[in-house]
N, C-alpha and C. Protein backbone atom coordinates (compact mmCIF):
# COMPACT_ATOMS: atom_id res chain seq x y z
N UNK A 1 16.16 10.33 -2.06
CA UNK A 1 15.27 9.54 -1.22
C UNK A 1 15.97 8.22 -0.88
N UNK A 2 15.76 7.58 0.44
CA UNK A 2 16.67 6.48 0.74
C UNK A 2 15.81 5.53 0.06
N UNK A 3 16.84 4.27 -0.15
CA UNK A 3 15.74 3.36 -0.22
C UNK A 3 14.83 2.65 0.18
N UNK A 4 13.85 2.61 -0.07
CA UNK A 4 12.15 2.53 0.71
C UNK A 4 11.66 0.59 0.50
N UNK A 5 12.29 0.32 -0.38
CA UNK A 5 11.85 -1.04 -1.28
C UNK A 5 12.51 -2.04 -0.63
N UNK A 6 12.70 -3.55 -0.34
CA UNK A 6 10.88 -4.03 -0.88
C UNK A 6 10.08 -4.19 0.24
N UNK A 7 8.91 -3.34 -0.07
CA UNK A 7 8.01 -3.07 0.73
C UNK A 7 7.40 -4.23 1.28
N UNK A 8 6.43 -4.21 2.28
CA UNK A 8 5.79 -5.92 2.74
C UNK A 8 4.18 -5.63 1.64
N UNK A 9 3.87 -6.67 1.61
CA UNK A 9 2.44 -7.00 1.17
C UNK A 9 1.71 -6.40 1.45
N UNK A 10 1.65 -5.97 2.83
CA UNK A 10 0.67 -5.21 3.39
C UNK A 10 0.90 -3.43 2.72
N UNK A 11 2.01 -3.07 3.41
CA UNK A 11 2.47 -1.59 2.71
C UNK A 11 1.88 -1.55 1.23
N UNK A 12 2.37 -2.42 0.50
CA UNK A 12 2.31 -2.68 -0.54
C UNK A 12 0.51 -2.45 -1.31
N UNK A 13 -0.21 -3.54 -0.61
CA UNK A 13 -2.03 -3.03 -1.16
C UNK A 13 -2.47 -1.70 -0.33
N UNK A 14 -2.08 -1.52 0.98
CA UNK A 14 -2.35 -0.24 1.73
C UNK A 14 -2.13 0.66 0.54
N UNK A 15 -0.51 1.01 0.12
CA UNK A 15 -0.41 2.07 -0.59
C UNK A 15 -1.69 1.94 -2.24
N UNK A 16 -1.81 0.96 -2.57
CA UNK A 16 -2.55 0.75 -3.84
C UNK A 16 -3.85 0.84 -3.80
N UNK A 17 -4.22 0.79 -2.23
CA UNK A 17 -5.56 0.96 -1.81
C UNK A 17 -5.82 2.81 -1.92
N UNK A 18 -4.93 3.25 -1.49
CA UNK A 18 -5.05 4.65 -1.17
C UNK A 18 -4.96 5.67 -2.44
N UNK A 19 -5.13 5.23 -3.84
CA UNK A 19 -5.21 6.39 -4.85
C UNK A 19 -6.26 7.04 -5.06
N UNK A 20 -7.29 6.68 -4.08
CA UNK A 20 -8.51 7.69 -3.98
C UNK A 20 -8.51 7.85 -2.44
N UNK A 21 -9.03 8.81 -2.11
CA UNK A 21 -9.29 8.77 -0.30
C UNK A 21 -10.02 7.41 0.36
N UNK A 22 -9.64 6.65 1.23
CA UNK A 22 -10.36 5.53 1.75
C UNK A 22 -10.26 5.47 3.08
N UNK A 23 -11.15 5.44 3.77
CA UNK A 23 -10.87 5.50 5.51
C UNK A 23 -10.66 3.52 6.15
N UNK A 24 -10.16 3.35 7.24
CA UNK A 24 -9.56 2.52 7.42
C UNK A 24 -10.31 0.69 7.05
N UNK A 25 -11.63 0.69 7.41
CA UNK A 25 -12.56 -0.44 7.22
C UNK A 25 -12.56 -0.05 5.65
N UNK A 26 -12.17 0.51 4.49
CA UNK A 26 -12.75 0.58 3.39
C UNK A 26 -10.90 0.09 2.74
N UNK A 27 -10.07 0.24 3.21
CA UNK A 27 -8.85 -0.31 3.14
C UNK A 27 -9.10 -1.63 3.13
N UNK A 28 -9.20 -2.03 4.69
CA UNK A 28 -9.63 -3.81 4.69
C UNK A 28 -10.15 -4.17 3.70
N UNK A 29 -11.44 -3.81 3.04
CA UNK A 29 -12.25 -4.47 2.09
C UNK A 29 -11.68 -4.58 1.17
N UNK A 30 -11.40 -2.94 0.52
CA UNK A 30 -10.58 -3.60 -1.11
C UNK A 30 -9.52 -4.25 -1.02
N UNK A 31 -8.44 -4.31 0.14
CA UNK A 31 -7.53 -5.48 0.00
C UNK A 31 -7.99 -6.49 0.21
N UNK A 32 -8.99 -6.80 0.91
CA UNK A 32 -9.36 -8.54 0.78
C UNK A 32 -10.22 -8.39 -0.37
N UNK A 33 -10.52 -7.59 -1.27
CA UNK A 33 -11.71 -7.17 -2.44
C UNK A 33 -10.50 -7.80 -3.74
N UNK A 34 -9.49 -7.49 -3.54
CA UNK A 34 -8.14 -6.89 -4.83
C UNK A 34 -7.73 -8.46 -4.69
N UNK A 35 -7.52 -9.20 -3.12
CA UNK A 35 -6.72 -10.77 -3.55
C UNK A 35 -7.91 -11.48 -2.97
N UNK A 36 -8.79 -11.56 -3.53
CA UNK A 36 -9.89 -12.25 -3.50
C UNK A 36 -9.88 -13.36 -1.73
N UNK A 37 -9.41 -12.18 -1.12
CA UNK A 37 -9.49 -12.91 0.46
C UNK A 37 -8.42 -13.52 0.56
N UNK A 38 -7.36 -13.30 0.19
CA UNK A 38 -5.82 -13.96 0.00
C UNK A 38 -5.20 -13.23 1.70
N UNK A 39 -5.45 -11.84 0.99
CA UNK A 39 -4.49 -10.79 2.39
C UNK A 39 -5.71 -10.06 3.62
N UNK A 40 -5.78 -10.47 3.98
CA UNK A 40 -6.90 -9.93 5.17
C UNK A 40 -6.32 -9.22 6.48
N UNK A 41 -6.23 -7.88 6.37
CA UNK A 41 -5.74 -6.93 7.05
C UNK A 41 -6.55 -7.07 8.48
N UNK A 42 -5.89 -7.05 9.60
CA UNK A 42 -6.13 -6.85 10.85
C UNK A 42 -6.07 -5.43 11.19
N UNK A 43 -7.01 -5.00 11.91
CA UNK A 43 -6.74 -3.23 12.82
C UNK A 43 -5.73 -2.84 13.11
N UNK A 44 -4.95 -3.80 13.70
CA UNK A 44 -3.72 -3.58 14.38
C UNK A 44 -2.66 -3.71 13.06
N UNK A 45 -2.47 -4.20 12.54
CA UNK A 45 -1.54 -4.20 11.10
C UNK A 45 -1.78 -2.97 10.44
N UNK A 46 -2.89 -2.92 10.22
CA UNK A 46 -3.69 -1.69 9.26
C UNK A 46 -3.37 -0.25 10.16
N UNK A 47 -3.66 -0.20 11.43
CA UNK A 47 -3.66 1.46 11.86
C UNK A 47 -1.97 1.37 12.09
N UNK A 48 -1.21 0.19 12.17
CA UNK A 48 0.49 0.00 12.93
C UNK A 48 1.00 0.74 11.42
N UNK A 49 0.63 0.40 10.38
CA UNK A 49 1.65 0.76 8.87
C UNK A 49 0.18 1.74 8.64
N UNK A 50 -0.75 2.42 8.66
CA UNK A 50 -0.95 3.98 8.62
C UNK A 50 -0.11 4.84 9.75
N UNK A 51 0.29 4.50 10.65
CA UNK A 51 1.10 5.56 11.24
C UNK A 51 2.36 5.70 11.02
N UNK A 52 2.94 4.39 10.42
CA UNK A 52 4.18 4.40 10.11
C UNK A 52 4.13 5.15 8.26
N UNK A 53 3.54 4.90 7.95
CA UNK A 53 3.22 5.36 6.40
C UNK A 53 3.29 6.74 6.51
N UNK A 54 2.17 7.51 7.31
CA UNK A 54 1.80 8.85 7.50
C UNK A 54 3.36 9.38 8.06
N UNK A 55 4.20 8.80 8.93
CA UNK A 55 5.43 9.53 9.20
C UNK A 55 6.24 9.63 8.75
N UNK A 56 6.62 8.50 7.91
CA UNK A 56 7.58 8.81 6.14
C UNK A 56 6.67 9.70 5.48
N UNK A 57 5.78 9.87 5.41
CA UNK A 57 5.24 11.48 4.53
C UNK A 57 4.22 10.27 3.25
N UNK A 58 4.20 9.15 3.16
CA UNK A 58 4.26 8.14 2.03
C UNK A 58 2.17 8.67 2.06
N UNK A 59 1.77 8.64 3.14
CA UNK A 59 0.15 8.65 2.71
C UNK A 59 -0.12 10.19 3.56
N UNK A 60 -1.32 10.58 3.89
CA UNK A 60 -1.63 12.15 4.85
C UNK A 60 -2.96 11.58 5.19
N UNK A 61 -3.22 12.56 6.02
CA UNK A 61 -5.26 12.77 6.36
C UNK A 61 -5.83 13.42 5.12
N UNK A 62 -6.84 12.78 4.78
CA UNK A 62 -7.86 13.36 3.50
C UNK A 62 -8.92 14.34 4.13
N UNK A 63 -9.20 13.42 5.01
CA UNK A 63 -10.45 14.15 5.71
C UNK A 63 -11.04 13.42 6.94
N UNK A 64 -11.38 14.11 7.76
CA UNK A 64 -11.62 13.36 9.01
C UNK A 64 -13.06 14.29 9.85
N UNK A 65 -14.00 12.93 9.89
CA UNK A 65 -15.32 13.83 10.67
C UNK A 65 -15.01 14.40 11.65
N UNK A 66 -15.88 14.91 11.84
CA UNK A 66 -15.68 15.84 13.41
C UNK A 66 -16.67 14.96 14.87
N UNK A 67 -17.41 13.71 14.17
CA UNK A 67 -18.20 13.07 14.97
C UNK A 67 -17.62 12.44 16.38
N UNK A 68 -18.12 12.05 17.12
CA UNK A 68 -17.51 10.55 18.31
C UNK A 68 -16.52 9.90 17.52
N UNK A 69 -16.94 9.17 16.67
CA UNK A 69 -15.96 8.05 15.87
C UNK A 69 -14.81 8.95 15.48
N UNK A 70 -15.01 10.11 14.99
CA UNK A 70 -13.66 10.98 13.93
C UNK A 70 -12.76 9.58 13.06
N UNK A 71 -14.00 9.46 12.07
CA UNK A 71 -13.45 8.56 10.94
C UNK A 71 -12.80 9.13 9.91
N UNK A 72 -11.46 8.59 9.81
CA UNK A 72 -10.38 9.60 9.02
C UNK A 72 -10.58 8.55 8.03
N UNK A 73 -10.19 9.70 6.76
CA UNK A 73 -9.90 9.07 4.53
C UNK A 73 -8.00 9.28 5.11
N UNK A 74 -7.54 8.56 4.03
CA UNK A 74 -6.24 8.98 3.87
C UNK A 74 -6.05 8.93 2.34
N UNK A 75 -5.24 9.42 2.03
CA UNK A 75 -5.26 9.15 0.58
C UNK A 75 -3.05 9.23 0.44
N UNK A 76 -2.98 8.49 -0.91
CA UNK A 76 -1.49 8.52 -0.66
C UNK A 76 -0.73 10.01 -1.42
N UNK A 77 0.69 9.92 -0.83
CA UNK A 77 0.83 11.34 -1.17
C UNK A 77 2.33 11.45 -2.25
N UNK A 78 2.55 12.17 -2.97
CA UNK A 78 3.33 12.26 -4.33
C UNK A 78 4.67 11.40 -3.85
N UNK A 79 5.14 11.68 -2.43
CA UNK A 79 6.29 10.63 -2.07
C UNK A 79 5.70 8.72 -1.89
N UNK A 80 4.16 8.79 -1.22
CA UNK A 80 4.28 7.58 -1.24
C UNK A 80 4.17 7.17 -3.15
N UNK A 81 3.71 7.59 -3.86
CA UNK A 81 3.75 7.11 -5.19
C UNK A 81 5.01 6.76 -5.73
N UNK A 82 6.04 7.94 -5.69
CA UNK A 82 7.49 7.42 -5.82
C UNK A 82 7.62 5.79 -5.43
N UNK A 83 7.34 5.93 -4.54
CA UNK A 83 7.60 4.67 -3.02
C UNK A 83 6.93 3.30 -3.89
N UNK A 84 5.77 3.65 -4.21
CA UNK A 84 5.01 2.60 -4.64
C UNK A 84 5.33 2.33 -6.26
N UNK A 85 5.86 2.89 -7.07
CA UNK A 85 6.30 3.06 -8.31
C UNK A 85 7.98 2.50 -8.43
N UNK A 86 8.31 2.90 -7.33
CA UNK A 86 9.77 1.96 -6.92
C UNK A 86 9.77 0.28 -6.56
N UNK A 87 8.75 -0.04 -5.67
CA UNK A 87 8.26 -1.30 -5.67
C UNK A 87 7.62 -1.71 -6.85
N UNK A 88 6.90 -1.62 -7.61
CA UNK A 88 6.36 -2.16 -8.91
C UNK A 88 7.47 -2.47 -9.77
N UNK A 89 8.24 -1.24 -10.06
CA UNK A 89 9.46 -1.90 -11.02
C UNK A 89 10.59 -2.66 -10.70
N UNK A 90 10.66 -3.10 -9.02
CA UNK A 90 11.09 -4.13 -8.27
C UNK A 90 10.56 -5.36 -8.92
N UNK A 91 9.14 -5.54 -8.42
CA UNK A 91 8.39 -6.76 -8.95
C UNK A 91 8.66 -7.22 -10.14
N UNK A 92 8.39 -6.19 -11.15
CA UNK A 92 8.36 -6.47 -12.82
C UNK A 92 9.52 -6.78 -12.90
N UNK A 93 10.61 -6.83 -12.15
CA UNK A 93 12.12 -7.09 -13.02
C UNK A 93 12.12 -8.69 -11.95
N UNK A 94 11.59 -8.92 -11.03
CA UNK A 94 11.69 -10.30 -10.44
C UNK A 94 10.64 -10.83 -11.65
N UNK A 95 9.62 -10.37 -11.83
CA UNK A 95 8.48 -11.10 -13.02
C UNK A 95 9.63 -11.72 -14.45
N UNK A 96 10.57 -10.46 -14.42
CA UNK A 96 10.77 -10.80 -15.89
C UNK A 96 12.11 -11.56 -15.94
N UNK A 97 12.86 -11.56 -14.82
CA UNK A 97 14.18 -12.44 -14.77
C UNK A 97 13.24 -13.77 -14.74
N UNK A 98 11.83 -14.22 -14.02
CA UNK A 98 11.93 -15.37 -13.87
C UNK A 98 11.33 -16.08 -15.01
N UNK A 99 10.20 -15.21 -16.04
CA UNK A 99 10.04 -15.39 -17.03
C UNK A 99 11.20 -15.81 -18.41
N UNK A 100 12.47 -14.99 -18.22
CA UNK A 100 13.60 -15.54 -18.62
C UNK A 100 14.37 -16.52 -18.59
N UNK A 101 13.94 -17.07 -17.40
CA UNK A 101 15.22 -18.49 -16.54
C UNK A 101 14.23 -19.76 -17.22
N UNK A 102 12.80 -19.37 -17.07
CA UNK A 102 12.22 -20.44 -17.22
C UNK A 102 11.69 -20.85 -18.98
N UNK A 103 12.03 -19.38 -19.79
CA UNK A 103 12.56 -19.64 -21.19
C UNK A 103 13.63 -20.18 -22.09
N UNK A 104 14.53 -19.99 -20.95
CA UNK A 104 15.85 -20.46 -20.93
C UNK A 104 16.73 -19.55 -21.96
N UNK A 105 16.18 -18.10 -22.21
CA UNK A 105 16.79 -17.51 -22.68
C UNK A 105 17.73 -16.00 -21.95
N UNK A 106 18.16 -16.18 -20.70
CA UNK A 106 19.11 -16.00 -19.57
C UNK A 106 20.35 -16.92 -19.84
């Protein structure tokens, strides 16, 4: 797999949003739900990195009504976890070099 990392902020709660099926307004919420209104996803951000997500293979369709609206779940998929499991142990090693520098035991 090429390398995927480091993901943006957004990619980043999108994918963390998605370990259960969530359709797109239920994305928005728990990321502004998760940084207490820190990251506030726009439509256009939000559906721009689900289509780009869905074409690296990283999230899929869960389920999608058949109504007017056709409100699609996505949920993420065994590559985006890789993806997102590659970024985390990104983070944790920036967490822990800086936890080190500022122990002064680096």
């Amino acid at each position: 797999m090429e390398k995927q990392t480091p993901l943006t902020e957004a990619l980043f709660y999108i994918l963390l949003s998605l370990r259960k099926p969530n359709h797109g307004y239920g994305i928005i919420q728990e990321v502004e739900g998760l940084t207490d209104g820190r990251v506030v996803l726009g439509p256009g951000t939000l559906y721009g990195a689900i289509q780009t997500m869905t074409a690296k293979g990283w999230i899929r369709i869960y389920s999608e009504e058949t109504d007017s609206r056709k409100k699609k779940e996505y949920i993420i998929t065994e590559t985006g976890r890789r993806v997102f499991a590659e970024e985390k142990r990104r983070l944790e090693e920036l967490l822990r070099n800086a936890e080190k520098m500022e122990e002064g035991t680096w």
